[in-house]
Protein backbone atom coordinates (compact mmCIF):
# COMPACT_ATOMS: atom_id res chain seq x y z
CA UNK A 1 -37.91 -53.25 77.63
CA UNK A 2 -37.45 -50.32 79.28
CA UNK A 3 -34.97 -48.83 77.56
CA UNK A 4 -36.45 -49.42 74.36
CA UNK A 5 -39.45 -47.37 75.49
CA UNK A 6 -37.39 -44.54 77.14
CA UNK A 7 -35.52 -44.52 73.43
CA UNK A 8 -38.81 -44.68 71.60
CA UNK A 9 -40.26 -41.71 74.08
CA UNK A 10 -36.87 -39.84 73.06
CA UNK A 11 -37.93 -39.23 69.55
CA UNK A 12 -41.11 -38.51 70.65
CA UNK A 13 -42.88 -38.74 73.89
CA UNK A 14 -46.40 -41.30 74.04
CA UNK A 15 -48.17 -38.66 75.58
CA UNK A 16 -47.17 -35.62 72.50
CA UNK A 17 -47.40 -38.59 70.14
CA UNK A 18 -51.22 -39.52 71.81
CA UNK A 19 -52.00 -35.87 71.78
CA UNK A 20 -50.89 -34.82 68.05
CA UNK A 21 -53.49 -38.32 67.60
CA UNK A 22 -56.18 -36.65 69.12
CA UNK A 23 -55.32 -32.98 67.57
CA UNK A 24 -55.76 -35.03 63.99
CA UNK A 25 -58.85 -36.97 64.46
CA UNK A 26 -60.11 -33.32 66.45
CA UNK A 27 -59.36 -31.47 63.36
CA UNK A 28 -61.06 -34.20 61.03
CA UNK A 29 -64.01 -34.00 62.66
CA UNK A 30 -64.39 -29.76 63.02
CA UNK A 31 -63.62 -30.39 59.37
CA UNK A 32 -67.34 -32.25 58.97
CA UNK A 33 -68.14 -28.51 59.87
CA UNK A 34 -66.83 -26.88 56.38
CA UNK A 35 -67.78 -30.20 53.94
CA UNK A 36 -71.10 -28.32 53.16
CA UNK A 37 -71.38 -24.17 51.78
CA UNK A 38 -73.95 -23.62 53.80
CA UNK A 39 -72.61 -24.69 57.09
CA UNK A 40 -73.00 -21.93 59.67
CA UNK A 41 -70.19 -22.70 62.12
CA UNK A 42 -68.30 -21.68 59.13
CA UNK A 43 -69.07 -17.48 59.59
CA UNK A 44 -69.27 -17.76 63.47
CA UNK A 45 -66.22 -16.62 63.96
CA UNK A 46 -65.45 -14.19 61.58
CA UNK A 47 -68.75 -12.43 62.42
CA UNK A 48 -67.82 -12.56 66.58
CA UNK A 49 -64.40 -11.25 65.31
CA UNK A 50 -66.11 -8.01 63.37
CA UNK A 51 -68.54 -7.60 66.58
CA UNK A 52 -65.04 -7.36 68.52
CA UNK A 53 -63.23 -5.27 65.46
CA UNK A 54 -65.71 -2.29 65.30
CA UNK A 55 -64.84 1.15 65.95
CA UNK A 56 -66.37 4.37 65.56
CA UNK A 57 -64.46 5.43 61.75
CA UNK A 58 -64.79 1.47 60.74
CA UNK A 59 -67.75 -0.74 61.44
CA UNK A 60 -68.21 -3.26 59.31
CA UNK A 61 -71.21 -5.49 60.37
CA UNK A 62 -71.09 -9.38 60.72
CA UNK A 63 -73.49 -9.85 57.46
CA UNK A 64 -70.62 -8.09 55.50
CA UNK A 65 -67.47 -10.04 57.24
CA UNK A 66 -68.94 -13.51 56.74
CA UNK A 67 -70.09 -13.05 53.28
CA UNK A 68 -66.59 -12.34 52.58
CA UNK A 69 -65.69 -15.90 53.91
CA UNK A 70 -68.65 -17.36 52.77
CA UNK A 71 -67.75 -19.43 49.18
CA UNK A 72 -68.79 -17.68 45.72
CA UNK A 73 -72.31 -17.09 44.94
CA UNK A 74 -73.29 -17.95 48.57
CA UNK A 75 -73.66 -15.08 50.52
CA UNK A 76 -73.58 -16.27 54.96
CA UNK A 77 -77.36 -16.07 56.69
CA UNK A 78 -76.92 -14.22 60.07
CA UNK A 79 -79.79 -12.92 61.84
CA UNK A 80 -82.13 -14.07 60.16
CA UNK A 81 -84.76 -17.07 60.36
CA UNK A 82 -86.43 -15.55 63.68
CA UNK A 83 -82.62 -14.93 65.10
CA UNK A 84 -81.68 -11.96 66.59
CA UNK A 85 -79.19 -9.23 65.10
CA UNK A 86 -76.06 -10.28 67.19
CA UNK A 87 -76.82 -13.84 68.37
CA UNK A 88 -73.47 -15.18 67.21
CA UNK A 89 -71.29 -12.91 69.61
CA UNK A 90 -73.97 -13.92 72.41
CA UNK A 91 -73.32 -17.58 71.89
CA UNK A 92 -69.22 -17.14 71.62
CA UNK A 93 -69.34 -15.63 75.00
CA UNK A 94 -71.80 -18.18 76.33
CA UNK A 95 -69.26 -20.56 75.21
CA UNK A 96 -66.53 -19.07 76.83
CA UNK A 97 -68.60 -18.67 80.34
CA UNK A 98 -69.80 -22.47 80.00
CA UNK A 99 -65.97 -23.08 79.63
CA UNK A 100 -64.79 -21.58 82.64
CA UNK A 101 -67.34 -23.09 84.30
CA UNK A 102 -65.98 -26.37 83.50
CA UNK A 103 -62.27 -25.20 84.16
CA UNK A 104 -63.53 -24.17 87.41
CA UNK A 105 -65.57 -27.69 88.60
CA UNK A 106 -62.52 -29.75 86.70
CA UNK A 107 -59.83 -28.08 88.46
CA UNK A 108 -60.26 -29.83 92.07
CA UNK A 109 -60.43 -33.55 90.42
CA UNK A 110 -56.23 -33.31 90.28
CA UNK A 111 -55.71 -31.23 93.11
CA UNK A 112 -57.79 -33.93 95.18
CA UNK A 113 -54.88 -36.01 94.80
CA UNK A 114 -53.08 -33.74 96.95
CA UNK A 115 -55.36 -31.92 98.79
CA UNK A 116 -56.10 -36.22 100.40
CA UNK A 117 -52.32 -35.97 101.25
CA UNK A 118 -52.33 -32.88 102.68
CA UNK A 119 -55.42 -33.75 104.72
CA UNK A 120 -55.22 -37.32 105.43
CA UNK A 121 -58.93 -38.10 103.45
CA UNK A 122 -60.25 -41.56 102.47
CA UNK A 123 -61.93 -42.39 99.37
CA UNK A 124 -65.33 -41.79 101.04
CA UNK A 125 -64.39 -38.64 101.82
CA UNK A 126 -63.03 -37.11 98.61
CA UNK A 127 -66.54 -38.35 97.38
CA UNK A 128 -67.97 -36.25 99.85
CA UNK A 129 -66.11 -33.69 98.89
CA UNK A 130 -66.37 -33.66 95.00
CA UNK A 131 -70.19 -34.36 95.55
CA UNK A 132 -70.97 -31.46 97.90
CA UNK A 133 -71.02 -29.49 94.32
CA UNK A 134 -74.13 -30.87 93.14
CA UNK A 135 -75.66 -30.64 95.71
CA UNK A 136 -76.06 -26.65 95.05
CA UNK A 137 -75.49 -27.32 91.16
CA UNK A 138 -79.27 -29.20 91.09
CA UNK A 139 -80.64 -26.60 93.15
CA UNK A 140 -80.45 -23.83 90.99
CA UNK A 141 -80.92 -25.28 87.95
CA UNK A 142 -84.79 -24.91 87.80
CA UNK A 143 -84.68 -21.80 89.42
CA UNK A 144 -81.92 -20.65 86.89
CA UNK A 145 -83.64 -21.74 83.99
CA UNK A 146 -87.32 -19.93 85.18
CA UNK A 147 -85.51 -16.90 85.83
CA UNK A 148 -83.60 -16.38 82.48
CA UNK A 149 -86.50 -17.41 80.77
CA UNK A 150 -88.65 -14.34 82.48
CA UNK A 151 -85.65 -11.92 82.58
CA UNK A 152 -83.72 -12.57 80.39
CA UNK A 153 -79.81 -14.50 80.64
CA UNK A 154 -77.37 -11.44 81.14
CA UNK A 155 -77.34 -10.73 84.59
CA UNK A 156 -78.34 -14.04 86.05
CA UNK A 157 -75.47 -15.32 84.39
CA UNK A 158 -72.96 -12.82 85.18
CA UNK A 159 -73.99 -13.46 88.70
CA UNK A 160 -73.85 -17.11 88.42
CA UNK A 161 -70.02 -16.79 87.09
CA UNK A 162 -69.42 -14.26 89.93
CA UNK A 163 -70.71 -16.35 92.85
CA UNK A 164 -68.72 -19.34 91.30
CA UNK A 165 -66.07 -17.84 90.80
CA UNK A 166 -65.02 -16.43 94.19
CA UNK A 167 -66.19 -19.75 95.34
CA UNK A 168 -62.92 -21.24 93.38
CA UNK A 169 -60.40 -18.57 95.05
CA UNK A 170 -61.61 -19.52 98.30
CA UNK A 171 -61.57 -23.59 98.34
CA UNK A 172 -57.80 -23.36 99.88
CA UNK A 173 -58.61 -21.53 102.41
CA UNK A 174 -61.63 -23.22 103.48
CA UNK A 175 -60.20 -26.28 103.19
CA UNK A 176 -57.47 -25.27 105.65
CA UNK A 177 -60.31 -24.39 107.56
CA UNK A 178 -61.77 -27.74 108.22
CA UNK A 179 -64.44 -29.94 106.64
CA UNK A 180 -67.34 -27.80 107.28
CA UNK A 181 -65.80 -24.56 104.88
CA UNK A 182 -64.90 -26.66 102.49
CA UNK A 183 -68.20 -28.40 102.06
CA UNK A 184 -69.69 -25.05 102.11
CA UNK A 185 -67.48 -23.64 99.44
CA UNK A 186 -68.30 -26.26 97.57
CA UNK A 187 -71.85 -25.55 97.71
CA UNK A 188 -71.65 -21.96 96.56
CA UNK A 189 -69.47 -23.51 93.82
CA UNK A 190 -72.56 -25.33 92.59
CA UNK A 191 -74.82 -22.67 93.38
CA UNK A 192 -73.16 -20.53 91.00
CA UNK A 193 -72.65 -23.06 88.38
CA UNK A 194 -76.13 -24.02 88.69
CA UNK A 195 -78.04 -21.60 86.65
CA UNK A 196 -75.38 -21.20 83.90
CA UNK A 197 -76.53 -23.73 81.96
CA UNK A 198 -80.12 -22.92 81.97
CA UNK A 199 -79.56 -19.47 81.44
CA UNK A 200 -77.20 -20.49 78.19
CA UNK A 201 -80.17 -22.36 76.82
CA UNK A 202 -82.91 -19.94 77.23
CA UNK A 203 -80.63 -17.30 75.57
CA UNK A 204 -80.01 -19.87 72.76
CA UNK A 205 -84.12 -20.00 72.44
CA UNK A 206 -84.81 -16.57 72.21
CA UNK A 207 -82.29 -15.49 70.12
CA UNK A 208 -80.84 -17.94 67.63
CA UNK A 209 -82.53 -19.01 64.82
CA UNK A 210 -84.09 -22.43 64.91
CA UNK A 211 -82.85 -23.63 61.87
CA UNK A 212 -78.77 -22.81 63.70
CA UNK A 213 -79.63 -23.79 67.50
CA UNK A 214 -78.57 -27.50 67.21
CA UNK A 215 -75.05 -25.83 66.23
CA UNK A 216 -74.94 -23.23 68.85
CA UNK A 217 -76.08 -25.70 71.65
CA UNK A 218 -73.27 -28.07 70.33
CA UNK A 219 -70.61 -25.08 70.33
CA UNK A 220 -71.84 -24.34 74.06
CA UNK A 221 -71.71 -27.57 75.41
CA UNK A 222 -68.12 -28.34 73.63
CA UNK A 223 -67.05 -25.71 75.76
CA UNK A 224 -67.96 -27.32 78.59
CA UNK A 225 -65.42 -30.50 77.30
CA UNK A 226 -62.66 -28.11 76.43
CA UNK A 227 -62.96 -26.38 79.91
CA UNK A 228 -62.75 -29.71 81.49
CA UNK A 229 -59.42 -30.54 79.25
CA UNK A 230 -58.17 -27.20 79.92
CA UNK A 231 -58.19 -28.17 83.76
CA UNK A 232 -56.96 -31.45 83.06
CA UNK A 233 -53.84 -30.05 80.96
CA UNK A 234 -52.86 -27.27 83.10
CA UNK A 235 -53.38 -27.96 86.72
CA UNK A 236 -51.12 -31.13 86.74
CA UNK A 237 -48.13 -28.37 85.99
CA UNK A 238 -49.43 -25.87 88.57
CA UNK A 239 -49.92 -28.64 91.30
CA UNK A 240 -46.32 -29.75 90.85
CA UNK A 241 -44.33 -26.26 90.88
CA UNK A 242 -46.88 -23.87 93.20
CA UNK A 243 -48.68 -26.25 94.75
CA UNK A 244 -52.59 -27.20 94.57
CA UNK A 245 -53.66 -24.08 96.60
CA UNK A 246 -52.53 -21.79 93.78
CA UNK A 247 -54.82 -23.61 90.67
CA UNK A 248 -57.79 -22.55 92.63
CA UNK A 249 -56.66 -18.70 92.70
CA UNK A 250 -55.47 -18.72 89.18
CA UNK A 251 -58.80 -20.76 87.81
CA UNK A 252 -61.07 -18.01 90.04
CA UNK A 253 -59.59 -15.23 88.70
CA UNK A 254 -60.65 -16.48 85.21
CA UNK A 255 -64.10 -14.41 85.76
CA UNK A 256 -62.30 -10.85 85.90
CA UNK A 257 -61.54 -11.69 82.02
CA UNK A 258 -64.94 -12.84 81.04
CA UNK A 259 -67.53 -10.09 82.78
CA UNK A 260 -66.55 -6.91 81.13
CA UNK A 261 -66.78 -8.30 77.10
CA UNK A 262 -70.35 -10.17 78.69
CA UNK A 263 -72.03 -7.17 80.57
CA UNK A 264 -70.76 -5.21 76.87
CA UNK A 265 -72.20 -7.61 74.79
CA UNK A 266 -75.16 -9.42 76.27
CA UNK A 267 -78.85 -8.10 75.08
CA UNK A 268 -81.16 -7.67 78.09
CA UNK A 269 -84.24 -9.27 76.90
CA UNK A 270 -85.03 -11.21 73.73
CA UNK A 271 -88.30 -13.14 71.65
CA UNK A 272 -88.99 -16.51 71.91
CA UNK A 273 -91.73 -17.78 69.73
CA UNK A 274 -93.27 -14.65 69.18
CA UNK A 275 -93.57 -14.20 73.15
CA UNK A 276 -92.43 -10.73 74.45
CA UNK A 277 -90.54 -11.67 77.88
CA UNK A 278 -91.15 -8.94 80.19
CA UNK A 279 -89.04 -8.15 83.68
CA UNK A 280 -92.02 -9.55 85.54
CA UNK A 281 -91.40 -10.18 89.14
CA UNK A 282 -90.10 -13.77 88.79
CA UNK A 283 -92.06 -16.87 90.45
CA UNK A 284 -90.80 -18.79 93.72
CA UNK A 285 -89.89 -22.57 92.57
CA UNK A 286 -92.79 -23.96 94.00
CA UNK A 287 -95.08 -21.72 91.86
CA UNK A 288 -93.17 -22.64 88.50
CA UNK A 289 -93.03 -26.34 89.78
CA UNK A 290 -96.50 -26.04 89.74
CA UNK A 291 -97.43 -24.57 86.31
CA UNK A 292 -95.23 -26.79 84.80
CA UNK A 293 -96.35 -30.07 85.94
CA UNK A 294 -98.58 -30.82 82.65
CA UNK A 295 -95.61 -30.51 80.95
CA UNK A 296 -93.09 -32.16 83.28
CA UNK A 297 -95.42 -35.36 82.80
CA UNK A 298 -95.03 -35.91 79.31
CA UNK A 299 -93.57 -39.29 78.32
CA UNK A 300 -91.25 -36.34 76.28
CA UNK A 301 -90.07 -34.33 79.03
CA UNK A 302 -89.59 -37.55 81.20
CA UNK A 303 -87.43 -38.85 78.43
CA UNK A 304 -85.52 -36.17 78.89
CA UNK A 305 -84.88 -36.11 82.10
CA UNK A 306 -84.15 -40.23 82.30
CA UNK A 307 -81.24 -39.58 79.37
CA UNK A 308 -80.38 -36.48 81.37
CA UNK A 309 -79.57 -38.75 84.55
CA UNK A 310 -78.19 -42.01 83.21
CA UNK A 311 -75.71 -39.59 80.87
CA UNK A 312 -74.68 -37.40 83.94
CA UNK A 313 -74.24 -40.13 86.16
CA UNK A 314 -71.25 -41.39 83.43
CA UNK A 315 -70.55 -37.66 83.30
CA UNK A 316 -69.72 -36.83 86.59
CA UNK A 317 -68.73 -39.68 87.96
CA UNK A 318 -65.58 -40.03 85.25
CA UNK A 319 -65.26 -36.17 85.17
CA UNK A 320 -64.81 -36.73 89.17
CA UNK A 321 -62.25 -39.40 89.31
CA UNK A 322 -60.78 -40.03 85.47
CA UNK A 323 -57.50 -38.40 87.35
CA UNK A 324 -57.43 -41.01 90.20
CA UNK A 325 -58.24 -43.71 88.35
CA UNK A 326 -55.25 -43.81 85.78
CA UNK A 327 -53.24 -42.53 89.05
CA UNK A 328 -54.05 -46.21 90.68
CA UNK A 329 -55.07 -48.48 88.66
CA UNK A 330 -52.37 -48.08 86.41
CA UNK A 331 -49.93 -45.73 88.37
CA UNK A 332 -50.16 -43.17 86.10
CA UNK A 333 -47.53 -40.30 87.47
CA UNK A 334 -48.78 -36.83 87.83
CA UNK A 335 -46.43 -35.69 85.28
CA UNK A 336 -48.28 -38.09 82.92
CA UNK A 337 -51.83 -37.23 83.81
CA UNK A 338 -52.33 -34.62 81.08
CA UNK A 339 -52.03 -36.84 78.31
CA UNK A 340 -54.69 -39.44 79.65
CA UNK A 341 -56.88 -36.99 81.17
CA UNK A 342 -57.14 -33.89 78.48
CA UNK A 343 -57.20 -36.06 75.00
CA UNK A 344 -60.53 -37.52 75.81
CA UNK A 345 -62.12 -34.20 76.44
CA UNK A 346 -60.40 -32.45 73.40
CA UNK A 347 -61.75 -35.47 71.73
CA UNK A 348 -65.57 -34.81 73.20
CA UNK A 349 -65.43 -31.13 72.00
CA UNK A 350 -64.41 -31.95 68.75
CA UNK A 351 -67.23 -34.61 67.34
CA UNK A 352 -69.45 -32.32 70.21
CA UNK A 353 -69.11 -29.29 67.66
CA UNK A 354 -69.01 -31.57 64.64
CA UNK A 355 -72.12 -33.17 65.30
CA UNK A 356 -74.26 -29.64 65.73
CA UNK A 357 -73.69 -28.96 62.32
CA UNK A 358 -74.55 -32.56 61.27
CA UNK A 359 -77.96 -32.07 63.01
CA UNK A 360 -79.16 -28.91 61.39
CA UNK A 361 -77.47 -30.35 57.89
CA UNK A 362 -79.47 -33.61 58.01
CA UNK A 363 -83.00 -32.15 59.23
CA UNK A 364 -82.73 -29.36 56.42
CA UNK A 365 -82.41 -32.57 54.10
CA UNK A 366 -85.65 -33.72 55.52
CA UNK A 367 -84.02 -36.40 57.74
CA UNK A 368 -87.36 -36.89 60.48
CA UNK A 369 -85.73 -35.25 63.75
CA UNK A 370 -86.80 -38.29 66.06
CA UNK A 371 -84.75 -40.37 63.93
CA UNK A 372 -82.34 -38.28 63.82
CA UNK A 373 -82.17 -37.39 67.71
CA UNK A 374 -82.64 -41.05 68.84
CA UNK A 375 -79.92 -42.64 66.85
CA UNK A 376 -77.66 -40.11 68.09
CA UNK A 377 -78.50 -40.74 71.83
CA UNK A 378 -78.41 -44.54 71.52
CA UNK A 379 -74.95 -44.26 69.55
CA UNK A 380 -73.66 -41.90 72.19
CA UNK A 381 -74.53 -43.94 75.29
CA UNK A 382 -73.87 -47.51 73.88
CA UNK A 383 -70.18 -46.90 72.56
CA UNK A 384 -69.47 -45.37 75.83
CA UNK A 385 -70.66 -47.98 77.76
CA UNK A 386 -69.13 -50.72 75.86
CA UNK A 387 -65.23 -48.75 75.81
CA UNK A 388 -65.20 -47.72 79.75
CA UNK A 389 -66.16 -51.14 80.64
CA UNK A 390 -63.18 -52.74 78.53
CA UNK A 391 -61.02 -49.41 80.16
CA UNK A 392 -61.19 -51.08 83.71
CA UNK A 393 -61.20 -54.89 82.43
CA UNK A 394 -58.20 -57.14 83.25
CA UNK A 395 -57.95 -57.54 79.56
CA UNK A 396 -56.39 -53.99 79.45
CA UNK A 397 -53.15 -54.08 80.36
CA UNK A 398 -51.50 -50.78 79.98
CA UNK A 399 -52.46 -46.66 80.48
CA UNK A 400 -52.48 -46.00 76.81
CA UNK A 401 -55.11 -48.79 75.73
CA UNK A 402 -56.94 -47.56 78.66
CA UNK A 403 -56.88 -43.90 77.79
CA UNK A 404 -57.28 -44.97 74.02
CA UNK A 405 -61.09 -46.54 75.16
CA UNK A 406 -61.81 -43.69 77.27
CA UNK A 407 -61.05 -41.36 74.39
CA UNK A 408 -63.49 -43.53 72.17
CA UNK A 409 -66.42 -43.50 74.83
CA UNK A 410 -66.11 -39.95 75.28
CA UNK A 411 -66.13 -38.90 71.62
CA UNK A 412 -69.15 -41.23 71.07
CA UNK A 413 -71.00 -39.66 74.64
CA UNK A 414 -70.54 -36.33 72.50
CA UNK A 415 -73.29 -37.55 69.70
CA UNK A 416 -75.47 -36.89 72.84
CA UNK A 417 -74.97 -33.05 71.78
CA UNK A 418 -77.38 -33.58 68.80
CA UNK A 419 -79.96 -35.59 70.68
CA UNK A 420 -80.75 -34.84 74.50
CA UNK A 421 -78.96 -31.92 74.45
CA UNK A 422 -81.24 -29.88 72.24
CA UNK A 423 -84.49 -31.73 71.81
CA UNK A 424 -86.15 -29.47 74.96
CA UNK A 425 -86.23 -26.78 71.78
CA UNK A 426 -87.94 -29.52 70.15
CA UNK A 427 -90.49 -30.31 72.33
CA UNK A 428 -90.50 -27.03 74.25
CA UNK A 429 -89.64 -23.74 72.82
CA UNK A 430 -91.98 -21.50 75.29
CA UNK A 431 -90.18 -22.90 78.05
CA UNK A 432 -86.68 -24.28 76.94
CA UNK A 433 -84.80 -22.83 79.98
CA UNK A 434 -87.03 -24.24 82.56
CA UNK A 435 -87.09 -27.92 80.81
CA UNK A 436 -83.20 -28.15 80.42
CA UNK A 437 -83.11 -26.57 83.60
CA UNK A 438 -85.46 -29.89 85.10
CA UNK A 439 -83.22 -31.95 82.92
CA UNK A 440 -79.89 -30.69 84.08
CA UNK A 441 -81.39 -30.95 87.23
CA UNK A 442 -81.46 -34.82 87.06
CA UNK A 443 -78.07 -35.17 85.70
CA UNK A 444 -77.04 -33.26 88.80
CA UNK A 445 -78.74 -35.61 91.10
CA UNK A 446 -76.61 -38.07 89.23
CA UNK A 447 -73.53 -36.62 89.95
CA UNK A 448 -74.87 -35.98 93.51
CA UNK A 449 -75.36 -39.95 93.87
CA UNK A 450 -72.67 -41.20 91.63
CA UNK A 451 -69.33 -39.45 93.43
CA UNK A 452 -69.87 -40.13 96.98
CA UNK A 453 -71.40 -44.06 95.58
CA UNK A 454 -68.21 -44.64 93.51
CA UNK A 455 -65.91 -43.50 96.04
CA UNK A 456 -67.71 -46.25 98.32
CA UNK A 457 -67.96 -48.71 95.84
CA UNK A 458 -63.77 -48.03 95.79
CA UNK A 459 -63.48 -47.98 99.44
CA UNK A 460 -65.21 -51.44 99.48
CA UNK A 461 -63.98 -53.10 97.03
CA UNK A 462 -60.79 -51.84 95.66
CA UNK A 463 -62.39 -52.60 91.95
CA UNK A 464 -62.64 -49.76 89.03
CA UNK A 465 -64.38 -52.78 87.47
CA UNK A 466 -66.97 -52.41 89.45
CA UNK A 467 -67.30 -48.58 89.12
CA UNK A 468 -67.17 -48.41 85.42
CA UNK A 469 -69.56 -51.49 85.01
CA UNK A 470 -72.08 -49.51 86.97
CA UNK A 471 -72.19 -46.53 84.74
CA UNK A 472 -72.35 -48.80 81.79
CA UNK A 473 -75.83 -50.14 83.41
CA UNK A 474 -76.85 -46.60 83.65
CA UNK A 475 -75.71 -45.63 79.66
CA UNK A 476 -77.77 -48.34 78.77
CA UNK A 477 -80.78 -48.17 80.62
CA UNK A 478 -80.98 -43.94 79.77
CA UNK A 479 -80.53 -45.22 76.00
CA UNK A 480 -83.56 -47.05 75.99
CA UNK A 481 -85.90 -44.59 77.75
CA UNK A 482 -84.89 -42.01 75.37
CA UNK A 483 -84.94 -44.26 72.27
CA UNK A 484 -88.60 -45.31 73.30
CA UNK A 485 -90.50 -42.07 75.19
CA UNK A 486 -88.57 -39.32 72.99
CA UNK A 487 -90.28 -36.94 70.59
CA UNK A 488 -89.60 -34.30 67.98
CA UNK A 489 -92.67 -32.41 68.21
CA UNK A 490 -93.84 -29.04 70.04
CA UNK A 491 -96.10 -30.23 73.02
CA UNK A 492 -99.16 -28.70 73.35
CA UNK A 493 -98.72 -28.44 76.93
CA UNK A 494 -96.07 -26.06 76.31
CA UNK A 495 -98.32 -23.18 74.77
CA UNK A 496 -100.82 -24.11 77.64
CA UNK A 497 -98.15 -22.95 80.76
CA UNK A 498 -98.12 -20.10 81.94
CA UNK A 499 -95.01 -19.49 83.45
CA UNK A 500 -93.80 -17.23 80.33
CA UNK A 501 -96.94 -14.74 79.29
């Protein structure tokens, strides 16, 4: 048996052969993207490519480079519809920042593996560890969100990316300091992280037109998945030849590439709904807490925010330990990990991007957005629940039908894109940073519960069963919040805040 799989792996190995899988049902689905003429995914990228191409003897603006790709007859819609002159390069680099983000949280979940070696941790422990995180990632999401929305995105997310960052280039030697630098490090890793988000999506509402924002938020938020596969494909390498200690200065020094084409780029200020923002001094917490309680208590926003934590607890918990959980249930080598750990989010960034453009297509046919947005949700935390629960059954017997469920639930989880993730600029256009702020907030507290819980539930009772059955409970129960409290229509307690004047 074994030699017939080491001469079947000779022609071509099951992880390249898994992979090249994923790369063609990845490409099918960006190809959903380009099925209609209108699409506008379709002259992103040759617009952010003539923002990047200009010079001062030939400037050729975005209109006229995407027109030019645009098919016969049909000339590309930039900037218009409310948008502002330049939002595509805006969300590109958004995308980029989100992604290194995600590279950045994503890197430790291999390293872990020996970074417990090294250190002599228990389960309970690395949970402790991979948890400390969120617990600065939920506390500046509100704040993150408020501020962007009242300043503007530029510089609090250039300093977000800076504090997280340096954060990564220290971890080793913090955690060669003892527990209490580590956790610390970890906390000003989340800190950082915290308002990027946030600051993404109140961007996204002042300056990209509504009719294009379920596509940019899906292009964002794919970043995130293709930062998290990035991690997952790289480190595995770097941890074997350098060691883990040099992933964390390699993924830290990501930012020095990002800030200068950012600080170039990025407006200062922008409209959203006709509001001016102003550089007002911005409000403690407490005070925007506070003015946005009538809004906070919708059955809307609370839908929200129930989706927001059920999905992140599924999130983080698999984001935190999909590594160690191919490494023992099915003794998964480290040399293997990158073909059971990077498909699935390769996989999520594909449909993530796919389904953006699906979303704006189908409501510009008149499909009723709460339909729309709550079959999506329902869809994306039902499959998911369903395939990771069948991942850790004694049914499956191998790695690759294990990985080959985890790929499914993931893709599906990314339908989420054109649901929770954009229907605060449904509901709440005034104040779109400061609801997905309160929302991301809640999938943080997820992330803060589920880590340190599953590492417990593993230290108890050995069972991945048990750990993947109790994030299906939570896919399920956030599915029919949403599906039930969820609305598609701008609250009137959103014009009534005053947080944004």
């Amino acid at each position: 048996k074994k030699l017939s799989r080491s001469a079947t792996d000779g022609l071509m190995p099951r992880g390249r052969r898994r992979a090249l899988g994923a790369l063609g049902l990845a490409c099918g689905c960006l190809l959903l993207l380009a099925e209609e003429e209108n699409c506008p995914t379709f002259v992103l990228f040759p617009a952010l490519l003539a923002g990047w191409s200009r010079s001062a003897d030939t400037e050729r603006s975005a209109r006229d480079v995407s027109a030019s790709f645009a098919p016969e007859g049909k000339e590309a819609r930039l900037g218009q519809e409310g948008g502002q002159e330049g939002w595509e390069t805006v969300v590109i680099l958004c995308a980029l920042g989100i992604m290194i983000s995600y590279a950045d949280r994503s890197n430790i979940s291999v390293a872990i593996i020996g970074m417990a070696r090294d250190f002599q941790w228990d389960k309970a422990f690395e949970g402790t560890v991979l948890s400390a995180f969120f617990g600065g990632y939920a506390t500046t999401q509100l704040l993150g969100g408020q501020l962007a929305d009242s300043l503007g995105a530029k510089w609090i997310l250039a300093a977000g990316l800076s504090c997280w960052s340096l954060a990564t280039a220290l971890t080793p030697l913090a955690a060669a300091s003892g527990a209490g630098p580590l956790l610390a490090t970890r906390l000003a890793l989340g800190l950082g992280e915290g308002v990027a988000f946030p600051a993404v999506h109140s961007a996204i509402a002042k300056l990209v037109p509504r009719s294009q924002q379920s596509t940019a938020v899906a292009l964002v938020t794919a970043a995130s998945y293709a930062g998290a596969g990035f991690a997952f494909l790289l480190v595995p390498g770097i941890v074997e030849t350098y060691g883990w200690q040099v992933s964390f200065f390699g993924f830290g020094a990501l930012a020095l590439l990002w800030l200068p084409p950012w600080l170039a780029r990025a407006p200062e200020t922008g409209r959203s709904s006709g509001v001016e923002l102003s550089a007002s001094q911005p409000k403690n917490v407490s005070k925007t807490v506070e003015e946005l309680l009538p809004l906070v208590k919708t059955p809307e926003v609370l839908a929200i925010c129930a989706a927001q934590y059920t999905n992140g607890f599924g999130l983080y918990g698999l984001l935190s330990w999909l590594p160690s959980f191919f490494s023992e249930q099915y003794g998964t080598s480290l040399a293997e990990l990158p073909a059971l750990t990077t498909v699935p989010y390769v996989l999520q960034a594909a449909v993530g991007l796919a389904v953006g453009g699906f979303a704006d297509r189908a409501i510009a046919r008149g499909v009723p957005v709460a339909r729309l947005r709550k079959g999506l949700q329902t869809v994306g935390m039902i499959v998911p629940a369903i395939a990771l629960l069948l991942a850790a059954s004694p049914m499956t017997k191998d790695p690759n039908t294990a990985g080959l469920l985890v790929d499914l639930g993931l893709a599906a989880n990314a339908l989420t894109l054109g649901a929770v993730s954009v229907n605060h600029l449904d509901i709440a256009p005034r104040h779109a940073g400061a609801i997905f702020g309160l929302g991301n907030t809640f999938a943080t507290l997820a992330g803060l519960v589920s880590t340190p819980l599953t590492g417990a539930i593993l230290d108890r009772t050995g069972s991945w069963e048990v750990v993947f059955a109790t994030i299906t409970l939570h896919y399920v129960v956030g599915a029919l919040i949403f599906f039930f409290l969820a609305g598609d229509k701008p609250l009137l307690e959103d014009s009534q805040c005053t947080e944004i004047r």
